[in-house]
C-alpha atoms as a PDB file:
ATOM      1  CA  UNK A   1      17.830 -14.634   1.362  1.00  0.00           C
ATOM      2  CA  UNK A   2      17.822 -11.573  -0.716  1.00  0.00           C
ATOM      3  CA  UNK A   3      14.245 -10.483   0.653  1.00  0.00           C
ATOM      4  CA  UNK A   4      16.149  -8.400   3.257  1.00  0.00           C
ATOM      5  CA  UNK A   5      17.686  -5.519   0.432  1.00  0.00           C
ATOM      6  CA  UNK A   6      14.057  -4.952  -1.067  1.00  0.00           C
ATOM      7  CA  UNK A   7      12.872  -4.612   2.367  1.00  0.00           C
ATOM      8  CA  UNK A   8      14.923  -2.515   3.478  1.00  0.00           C
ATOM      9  CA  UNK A   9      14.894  -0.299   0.464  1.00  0.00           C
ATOM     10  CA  UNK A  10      11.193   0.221   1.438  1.00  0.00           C
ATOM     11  CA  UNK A  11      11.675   1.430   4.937  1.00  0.00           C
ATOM     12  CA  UNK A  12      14.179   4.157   3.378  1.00  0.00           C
ATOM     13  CA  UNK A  13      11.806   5.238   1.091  1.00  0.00           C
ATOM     14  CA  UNK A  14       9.053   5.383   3.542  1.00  0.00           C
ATOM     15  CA  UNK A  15      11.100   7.202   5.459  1.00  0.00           C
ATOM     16  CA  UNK A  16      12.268   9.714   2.855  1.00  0.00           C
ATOM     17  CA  UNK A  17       8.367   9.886   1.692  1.00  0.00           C
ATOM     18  CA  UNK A  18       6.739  10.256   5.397  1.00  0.00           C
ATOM     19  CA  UNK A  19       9.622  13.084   6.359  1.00  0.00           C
ATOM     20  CA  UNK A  20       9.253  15.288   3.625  1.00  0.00           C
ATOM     21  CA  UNK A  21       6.220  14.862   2.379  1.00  0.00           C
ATOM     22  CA  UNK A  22       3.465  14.044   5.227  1.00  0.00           C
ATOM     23  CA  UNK A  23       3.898  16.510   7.685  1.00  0.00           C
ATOM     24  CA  UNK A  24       0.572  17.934   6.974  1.00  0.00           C
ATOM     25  CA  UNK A  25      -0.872  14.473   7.866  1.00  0.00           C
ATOM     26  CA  UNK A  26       1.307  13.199  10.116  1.00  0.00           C
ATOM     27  CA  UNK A  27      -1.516  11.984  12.592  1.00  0.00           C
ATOM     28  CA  UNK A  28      -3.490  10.125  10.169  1.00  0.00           C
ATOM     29  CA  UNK A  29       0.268   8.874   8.494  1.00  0.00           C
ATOM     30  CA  UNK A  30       1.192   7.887  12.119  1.00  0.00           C
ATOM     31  CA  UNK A  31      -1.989   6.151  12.874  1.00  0.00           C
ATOM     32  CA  UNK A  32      -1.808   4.038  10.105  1.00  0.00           C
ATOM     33  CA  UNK A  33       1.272   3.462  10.332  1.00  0.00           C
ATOM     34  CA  UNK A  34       1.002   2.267  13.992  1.00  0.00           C
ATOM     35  CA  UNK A  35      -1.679   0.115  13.041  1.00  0.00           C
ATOM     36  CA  UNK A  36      -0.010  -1.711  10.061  1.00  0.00           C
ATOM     37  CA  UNK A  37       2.620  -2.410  12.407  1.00  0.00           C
ATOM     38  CA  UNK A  38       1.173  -3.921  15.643  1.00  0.00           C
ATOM     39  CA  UNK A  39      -0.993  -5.930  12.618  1.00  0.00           C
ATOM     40  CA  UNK A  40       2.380  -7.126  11.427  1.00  0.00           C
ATOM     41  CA  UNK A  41       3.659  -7.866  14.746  1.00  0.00           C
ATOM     42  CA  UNK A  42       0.901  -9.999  15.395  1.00  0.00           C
ATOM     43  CA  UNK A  43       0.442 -11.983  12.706  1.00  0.00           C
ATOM     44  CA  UNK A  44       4.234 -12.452  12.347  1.00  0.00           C
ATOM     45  CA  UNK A  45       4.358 -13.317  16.179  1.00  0.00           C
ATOM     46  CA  UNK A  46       0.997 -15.929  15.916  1.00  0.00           C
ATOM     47  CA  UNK A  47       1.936 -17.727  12.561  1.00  0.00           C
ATOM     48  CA  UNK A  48       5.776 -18.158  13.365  1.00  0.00           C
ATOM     49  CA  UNK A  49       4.030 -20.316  16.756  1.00  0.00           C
ATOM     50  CA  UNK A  50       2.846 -23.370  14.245  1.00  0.00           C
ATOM     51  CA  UNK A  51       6.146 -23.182  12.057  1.00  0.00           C
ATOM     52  CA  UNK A  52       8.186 -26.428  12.282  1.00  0.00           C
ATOM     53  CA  UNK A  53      10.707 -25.674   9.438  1.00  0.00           C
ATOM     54  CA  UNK A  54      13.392 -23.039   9.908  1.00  0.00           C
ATOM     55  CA  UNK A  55      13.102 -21.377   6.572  1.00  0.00           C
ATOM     56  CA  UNK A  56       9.675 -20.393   7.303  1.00  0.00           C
ATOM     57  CA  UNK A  57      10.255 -19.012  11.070  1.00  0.00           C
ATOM     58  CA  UNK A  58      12.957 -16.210  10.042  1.00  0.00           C
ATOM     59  CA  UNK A  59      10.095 -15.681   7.319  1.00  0.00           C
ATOM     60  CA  UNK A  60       7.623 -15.142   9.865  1.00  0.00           C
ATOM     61  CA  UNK A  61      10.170 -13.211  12.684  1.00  0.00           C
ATOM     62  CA  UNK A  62      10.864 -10.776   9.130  1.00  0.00           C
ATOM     63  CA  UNK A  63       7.136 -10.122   9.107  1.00  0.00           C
ATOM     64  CA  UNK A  64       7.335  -9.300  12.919  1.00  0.00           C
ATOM     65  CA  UNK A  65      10.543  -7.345  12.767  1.00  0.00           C
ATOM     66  CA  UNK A  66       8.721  -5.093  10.143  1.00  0.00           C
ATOM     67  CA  UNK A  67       6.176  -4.064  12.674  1.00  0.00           C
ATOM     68  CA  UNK A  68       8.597  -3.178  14.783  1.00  0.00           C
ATOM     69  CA  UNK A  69      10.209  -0.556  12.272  1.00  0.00           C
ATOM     70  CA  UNK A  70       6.896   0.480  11.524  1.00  0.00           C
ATOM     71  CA  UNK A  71       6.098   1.288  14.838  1.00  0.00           C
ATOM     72  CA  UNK A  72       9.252   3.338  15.066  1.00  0.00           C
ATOM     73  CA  UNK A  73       8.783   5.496  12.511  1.00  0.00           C
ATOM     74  CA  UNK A  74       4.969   6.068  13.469  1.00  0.00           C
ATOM     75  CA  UNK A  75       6.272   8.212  16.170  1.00  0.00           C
ATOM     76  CA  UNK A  76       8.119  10.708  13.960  1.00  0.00           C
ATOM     77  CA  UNK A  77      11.232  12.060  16.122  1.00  0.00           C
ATOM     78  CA  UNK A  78      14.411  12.419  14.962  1.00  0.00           C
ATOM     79  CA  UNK A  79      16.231   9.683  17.178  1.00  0.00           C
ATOM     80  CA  UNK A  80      13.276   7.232  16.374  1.00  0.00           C
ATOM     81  CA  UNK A  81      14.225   7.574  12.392  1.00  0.00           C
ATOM     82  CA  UNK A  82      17.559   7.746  13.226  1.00  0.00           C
ATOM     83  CA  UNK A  83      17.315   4.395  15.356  1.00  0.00           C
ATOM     84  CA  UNK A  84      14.531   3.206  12.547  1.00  0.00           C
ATOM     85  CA  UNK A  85      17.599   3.715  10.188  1.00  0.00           C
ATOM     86  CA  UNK A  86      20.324   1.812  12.090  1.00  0.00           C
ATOM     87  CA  UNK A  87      17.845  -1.138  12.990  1.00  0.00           C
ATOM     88  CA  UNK A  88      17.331  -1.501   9.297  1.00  0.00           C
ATOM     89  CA  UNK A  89      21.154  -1.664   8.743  1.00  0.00           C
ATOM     90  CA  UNK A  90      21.389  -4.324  11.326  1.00  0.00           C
ATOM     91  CA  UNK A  91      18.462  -6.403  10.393  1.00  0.00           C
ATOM     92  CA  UNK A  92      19.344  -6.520   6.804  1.00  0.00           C
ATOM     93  CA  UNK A  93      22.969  -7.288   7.523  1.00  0.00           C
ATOM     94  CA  UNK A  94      21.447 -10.197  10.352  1.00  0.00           C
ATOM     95  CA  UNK A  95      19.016 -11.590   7.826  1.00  0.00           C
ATOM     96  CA  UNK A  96      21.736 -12.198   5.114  1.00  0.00           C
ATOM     97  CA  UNK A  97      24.104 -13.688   7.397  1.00  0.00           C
ATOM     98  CA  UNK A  98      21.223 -15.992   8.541  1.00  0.00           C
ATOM     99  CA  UNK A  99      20.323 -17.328   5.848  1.00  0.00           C
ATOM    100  CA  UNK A 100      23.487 -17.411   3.972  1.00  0.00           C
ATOM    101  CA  UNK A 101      24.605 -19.727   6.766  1.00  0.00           C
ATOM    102  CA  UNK A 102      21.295 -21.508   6.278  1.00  0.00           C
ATOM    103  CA  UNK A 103      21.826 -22.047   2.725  1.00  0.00           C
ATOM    104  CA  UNK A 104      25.535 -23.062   3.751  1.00  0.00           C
ATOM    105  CA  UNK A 105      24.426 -25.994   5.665  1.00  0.00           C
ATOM    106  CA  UNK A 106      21.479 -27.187   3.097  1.00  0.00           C
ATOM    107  CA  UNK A 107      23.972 -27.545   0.639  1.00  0.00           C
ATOM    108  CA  UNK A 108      26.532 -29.357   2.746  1.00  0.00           C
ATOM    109  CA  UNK A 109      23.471 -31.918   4.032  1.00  0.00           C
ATOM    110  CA  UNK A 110      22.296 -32.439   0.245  1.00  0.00           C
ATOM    111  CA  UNK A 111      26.333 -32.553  -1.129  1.00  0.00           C
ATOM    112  CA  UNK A 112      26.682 -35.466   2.050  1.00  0.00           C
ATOM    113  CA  UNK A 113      23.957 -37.573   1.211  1.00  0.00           C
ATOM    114  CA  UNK A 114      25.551 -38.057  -2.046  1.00  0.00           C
ATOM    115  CA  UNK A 115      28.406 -39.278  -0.618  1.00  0.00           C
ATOM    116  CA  UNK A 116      27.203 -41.507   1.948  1.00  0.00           C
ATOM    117  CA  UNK A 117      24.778 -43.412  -1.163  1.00  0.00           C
END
């Protein structure tokens, strides 16, 4: 559940580190960053196919949603960081609800089975 903050404390800091820092490299930084991400999106995307348990899916669509923020801020313009930026503030918010609700109803299924025995 709480995978979301570290995550998205990452993306700021790349952010922060690739703006200030990289401009000198920005097409190598860019490149890679590109590449990291469409690998992300596809093994997020390929694994989350053979996932039966729910847990494990958002795990997988998390790994896929970071290639997409990846390949956002590959391209370096303003608006992209700027929409990098919101899309983090939405996907962490998203992910906690998710599985806060998810957590919600595991405890209500194992708190009812002790009832019903």
């Amino acid at each position: 559940m709480f995978s979301a903050v570290p995550k998205a404390t990452l993306f700021l800091f790349i952010i922060k580190f690739s703006y200030g820092v990289v401009i000198a490299y920005s097409n190598a930084v860019s490149l890679v960053l590109l590449l990291f991400g469409l690998f992300s999106v596809l093994t997020g995307s390929i694994l989350a196919i053979f996932q039966k348990r729910l847990k494990r899916l958002f795990a997988y669509s998390s790994i896929n949603h970071t290639g997409f923020i990846l390949i956002a801020l590959s391209c370096y313009f303003v608006d992209t960081i700027k929409n990098g930026i919101t899309y983090v503030i939405i996907y962490t918010t998203s992910v906690l609800a998710v599985f806060s609700v998810l957590m919600i109803s595991e405890q209500k299924q194992a708190s009812s089975k002790y009832v019903l025995n």
